[in-house]
N, C-alpha and C. Protein backbone atom coordinates (compact mmCIF):
# COMPACT_ATOMS: atom_id res chain seq x y z
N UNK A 1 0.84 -1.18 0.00
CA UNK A 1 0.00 0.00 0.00
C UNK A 1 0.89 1.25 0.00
N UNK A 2 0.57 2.22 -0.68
CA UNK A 2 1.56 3.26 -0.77
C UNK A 2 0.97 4.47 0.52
N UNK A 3 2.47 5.05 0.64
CA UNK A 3 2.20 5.63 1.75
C UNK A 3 1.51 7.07 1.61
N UNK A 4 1.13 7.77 2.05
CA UNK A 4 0.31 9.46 1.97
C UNK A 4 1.18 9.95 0.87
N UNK A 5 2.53 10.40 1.36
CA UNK A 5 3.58 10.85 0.83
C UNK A 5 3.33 10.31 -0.85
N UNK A 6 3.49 8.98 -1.04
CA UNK A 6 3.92 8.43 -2.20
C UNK A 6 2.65 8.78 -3.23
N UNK A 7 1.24 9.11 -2.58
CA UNK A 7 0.28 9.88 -2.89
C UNK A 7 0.22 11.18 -3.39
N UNK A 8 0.67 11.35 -2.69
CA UNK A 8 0.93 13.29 -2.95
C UNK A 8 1.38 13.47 -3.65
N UNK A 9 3.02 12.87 -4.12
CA UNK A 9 3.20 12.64 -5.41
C UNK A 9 2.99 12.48 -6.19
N UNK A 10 2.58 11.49 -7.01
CA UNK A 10 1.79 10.61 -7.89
C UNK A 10 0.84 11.62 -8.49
N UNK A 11 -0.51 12.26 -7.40
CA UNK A 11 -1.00 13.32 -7.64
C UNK A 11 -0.24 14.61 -8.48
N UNK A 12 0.82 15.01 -7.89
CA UNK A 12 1.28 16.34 -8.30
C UNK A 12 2.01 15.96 -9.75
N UNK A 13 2.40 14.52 -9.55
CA UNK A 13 2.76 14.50 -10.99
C UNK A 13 2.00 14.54 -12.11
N UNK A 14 0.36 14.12 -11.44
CA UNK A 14 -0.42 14.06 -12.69
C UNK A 14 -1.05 15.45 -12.88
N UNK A 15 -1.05 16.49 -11.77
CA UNK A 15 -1.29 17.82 -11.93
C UNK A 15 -0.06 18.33 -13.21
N UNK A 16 0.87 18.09 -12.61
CA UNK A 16 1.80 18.54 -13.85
C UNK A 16 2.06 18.12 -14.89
N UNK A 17 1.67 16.96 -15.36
CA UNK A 17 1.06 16.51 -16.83
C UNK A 17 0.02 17.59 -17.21
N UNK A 18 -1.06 17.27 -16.35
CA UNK A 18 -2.63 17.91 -16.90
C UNK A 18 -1.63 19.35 -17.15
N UNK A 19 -1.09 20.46 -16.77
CA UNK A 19 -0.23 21.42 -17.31
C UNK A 19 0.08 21.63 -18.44
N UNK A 20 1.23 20.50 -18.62
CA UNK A 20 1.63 20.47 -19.60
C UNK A 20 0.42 19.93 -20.91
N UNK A 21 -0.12 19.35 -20.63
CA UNK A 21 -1.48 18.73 -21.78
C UNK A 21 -2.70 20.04 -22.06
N UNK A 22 -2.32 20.94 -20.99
CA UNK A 22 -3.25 22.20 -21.07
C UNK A 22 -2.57 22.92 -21.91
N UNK A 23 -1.36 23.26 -21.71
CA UNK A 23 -0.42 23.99 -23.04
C UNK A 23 -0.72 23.49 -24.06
N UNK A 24 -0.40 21.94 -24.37
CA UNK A 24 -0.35 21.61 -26.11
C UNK A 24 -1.88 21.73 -26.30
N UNK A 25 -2.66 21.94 -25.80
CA UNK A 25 -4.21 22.09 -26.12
C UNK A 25 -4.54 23.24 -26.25
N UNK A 26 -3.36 24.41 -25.28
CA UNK A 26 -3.82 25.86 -26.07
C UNK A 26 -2.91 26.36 -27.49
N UNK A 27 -2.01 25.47 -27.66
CA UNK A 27 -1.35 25.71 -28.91
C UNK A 27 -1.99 25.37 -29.68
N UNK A 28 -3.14 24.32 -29.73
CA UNK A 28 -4.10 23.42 -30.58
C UNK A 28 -4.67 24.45 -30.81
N UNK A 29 -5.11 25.60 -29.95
CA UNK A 29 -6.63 26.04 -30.05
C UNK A 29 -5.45 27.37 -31.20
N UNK A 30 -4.65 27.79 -30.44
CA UNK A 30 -3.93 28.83 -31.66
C UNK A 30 -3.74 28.46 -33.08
N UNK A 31 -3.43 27.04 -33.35
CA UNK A 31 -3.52 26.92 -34.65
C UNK A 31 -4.63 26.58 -35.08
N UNK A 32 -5.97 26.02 -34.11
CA UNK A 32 -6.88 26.46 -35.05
C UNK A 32 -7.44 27.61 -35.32
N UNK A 33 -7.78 28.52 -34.65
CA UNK A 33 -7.51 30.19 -35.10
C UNK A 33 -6.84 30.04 -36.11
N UNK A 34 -5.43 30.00 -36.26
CA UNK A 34 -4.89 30.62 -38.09
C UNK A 34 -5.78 29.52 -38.86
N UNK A 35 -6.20 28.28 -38.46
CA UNK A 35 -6.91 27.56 -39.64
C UNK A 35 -7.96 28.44 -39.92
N UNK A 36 -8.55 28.95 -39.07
CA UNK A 36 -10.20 29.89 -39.18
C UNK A 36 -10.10 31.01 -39.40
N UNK A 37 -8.61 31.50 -39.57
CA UNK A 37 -8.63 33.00 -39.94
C UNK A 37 -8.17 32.78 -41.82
N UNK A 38 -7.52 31.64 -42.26
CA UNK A 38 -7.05 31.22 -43.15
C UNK A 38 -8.29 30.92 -43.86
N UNK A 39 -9.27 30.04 -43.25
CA UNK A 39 -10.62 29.85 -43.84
C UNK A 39 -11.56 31.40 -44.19
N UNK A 40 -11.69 31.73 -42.90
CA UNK A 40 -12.19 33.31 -43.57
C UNK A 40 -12.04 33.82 -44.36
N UNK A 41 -10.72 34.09 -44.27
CA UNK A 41 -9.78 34.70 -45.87
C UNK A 41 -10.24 34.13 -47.19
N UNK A 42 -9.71 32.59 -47.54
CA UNK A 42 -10.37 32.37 -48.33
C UNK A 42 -11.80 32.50 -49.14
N UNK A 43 -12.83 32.37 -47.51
CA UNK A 43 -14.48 32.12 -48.35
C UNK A 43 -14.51 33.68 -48.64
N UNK A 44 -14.48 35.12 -48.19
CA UNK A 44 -14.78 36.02 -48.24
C UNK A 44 -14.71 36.52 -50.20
N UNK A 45 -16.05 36.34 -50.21
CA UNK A 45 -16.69 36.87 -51.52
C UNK A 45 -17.04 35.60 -52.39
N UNK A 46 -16.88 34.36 -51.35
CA UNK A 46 -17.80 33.14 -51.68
C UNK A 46 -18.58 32.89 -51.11
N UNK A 47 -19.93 32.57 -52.26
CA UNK A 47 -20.43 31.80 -50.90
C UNK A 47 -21.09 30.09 -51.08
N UNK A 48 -19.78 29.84 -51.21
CA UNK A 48 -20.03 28.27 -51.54
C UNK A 48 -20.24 27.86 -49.91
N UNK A 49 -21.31 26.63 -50.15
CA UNK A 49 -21.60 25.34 -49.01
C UNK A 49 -20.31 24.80 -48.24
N UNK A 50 -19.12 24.20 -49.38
CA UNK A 50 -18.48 23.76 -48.80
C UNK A 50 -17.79 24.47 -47.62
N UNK A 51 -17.44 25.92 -48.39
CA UNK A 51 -16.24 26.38 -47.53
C UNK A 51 -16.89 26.77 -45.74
N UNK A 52 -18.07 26.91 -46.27
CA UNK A 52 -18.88 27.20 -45.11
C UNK A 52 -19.14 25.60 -43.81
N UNK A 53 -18.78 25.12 -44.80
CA UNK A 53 -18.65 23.77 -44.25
C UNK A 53 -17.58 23.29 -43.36
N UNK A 54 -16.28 23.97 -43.60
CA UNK A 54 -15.22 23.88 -43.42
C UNK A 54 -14.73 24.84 -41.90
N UNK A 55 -15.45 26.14 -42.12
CA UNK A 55 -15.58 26.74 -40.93
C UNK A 55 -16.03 26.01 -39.77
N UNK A 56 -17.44 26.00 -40.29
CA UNK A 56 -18.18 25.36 -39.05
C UNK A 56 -17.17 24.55 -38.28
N UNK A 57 -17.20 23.08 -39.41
CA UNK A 57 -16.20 22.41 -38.46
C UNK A 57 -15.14 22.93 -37.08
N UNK A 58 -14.10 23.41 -38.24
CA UNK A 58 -13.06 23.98 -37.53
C UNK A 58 -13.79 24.92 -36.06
N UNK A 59 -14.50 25.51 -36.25
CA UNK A 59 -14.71 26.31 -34.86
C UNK A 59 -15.46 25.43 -34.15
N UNK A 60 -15.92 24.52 -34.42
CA UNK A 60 -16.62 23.00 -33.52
C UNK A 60 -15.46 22.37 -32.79
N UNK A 61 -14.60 22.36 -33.79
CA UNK A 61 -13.34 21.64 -32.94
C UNK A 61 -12.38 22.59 -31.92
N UNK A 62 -12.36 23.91 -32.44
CA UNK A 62 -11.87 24.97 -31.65
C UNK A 62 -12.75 24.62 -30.25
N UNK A 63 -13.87 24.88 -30.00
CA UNK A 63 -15.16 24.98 -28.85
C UNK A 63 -14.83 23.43 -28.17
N UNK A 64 -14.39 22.26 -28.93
CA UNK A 64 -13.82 21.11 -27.94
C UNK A 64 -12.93 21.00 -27.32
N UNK A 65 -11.68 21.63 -28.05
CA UNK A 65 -10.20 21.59 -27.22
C UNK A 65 -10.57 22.47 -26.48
N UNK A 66 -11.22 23.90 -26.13
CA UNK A 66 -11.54 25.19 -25.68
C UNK A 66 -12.14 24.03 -23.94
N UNK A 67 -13.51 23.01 -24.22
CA UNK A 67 -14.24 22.02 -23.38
C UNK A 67 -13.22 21.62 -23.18
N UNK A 68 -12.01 21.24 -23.64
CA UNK A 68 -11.43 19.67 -23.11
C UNK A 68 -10.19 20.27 -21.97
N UNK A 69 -9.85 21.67 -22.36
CA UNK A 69 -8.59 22.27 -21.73
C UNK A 69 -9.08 22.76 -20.27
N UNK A 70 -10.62 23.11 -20.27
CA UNK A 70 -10.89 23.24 -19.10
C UNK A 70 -11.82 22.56 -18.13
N UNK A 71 -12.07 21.25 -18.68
CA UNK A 71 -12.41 19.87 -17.92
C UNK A 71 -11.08 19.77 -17.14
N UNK A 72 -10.33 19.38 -18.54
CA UNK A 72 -8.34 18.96 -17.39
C UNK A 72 -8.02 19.80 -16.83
N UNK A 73 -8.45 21.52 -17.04
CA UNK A 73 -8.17 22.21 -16.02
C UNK A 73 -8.69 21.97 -14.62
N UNK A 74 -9.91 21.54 -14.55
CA UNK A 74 -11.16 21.51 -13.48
C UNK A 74 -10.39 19.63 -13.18
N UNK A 75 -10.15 18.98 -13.78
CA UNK A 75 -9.09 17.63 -13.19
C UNK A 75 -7.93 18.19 -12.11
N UNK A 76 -7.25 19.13 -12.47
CA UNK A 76 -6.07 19.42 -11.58
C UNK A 76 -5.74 20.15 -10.83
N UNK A 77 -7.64 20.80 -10.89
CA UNK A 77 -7.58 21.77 -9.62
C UNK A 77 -8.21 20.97 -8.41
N UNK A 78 -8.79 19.49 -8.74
CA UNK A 78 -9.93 19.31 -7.93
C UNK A 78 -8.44 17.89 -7.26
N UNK A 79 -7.32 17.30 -7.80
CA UNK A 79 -6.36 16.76 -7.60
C UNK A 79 -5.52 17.61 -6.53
N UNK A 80 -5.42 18.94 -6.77
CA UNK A 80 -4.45 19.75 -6.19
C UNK A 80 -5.30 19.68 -4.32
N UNK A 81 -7.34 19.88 -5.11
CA UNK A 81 -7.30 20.04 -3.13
C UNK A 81 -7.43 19.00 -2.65
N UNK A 82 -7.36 17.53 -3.07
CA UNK A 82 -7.12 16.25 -2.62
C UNK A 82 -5.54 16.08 -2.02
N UNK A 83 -4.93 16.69 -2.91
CA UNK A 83 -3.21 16.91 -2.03
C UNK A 83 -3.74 17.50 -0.57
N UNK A 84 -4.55 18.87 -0.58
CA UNK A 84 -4.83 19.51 0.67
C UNK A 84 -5.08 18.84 1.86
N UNK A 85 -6.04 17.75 1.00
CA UNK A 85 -6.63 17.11 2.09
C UNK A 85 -5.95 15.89 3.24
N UNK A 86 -5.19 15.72 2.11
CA UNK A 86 -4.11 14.64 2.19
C UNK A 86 -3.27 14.95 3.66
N UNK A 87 -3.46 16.51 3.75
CA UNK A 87 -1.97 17.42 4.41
C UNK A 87 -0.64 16.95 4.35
């Protein structure tokens, strides 16, 4: 059985993953921005289905990593007061 200590750890290490996994998920969300500013550019003075198609997406997937960065945020804050509790 591991001890408190070896807990607390374990924890803080996975706080500092979820960190680091929060970064590459806001770099995600920056490049999709240039994808959606790149898409804009393009459709402007079209108005084809597809390209409109293409937006959507992309800002659907923007609005998930946007959900997913602050679920794992709300993971490693709710880990951090389990350390607390831990003392």
């Amino acid at each position: 059985m591991a001890s408190i200590e070896e807990v607390k750890a374990a924890l803080a290490q996975s706080v500092d993953r979820s960190n680091t996994t929060i970064g590459q998920i806001r770099a995600a969300i920056d490049g999709t921005e240039q994808v959606l500013a790149r898409l804009r550019a393009i459709a402007a003075g079209t108005g084809h289905p597809m390209i409109g198609k293409a937006i959507a997406r992309a800002e659907q997937s923007k609005q998930r990593l946007i959900e997913a960065a602050t679920i794992l945020q709300g993971s490693g804050e709710a880990a951090r007061r389990y350390i607390g509790v831990l003392g």
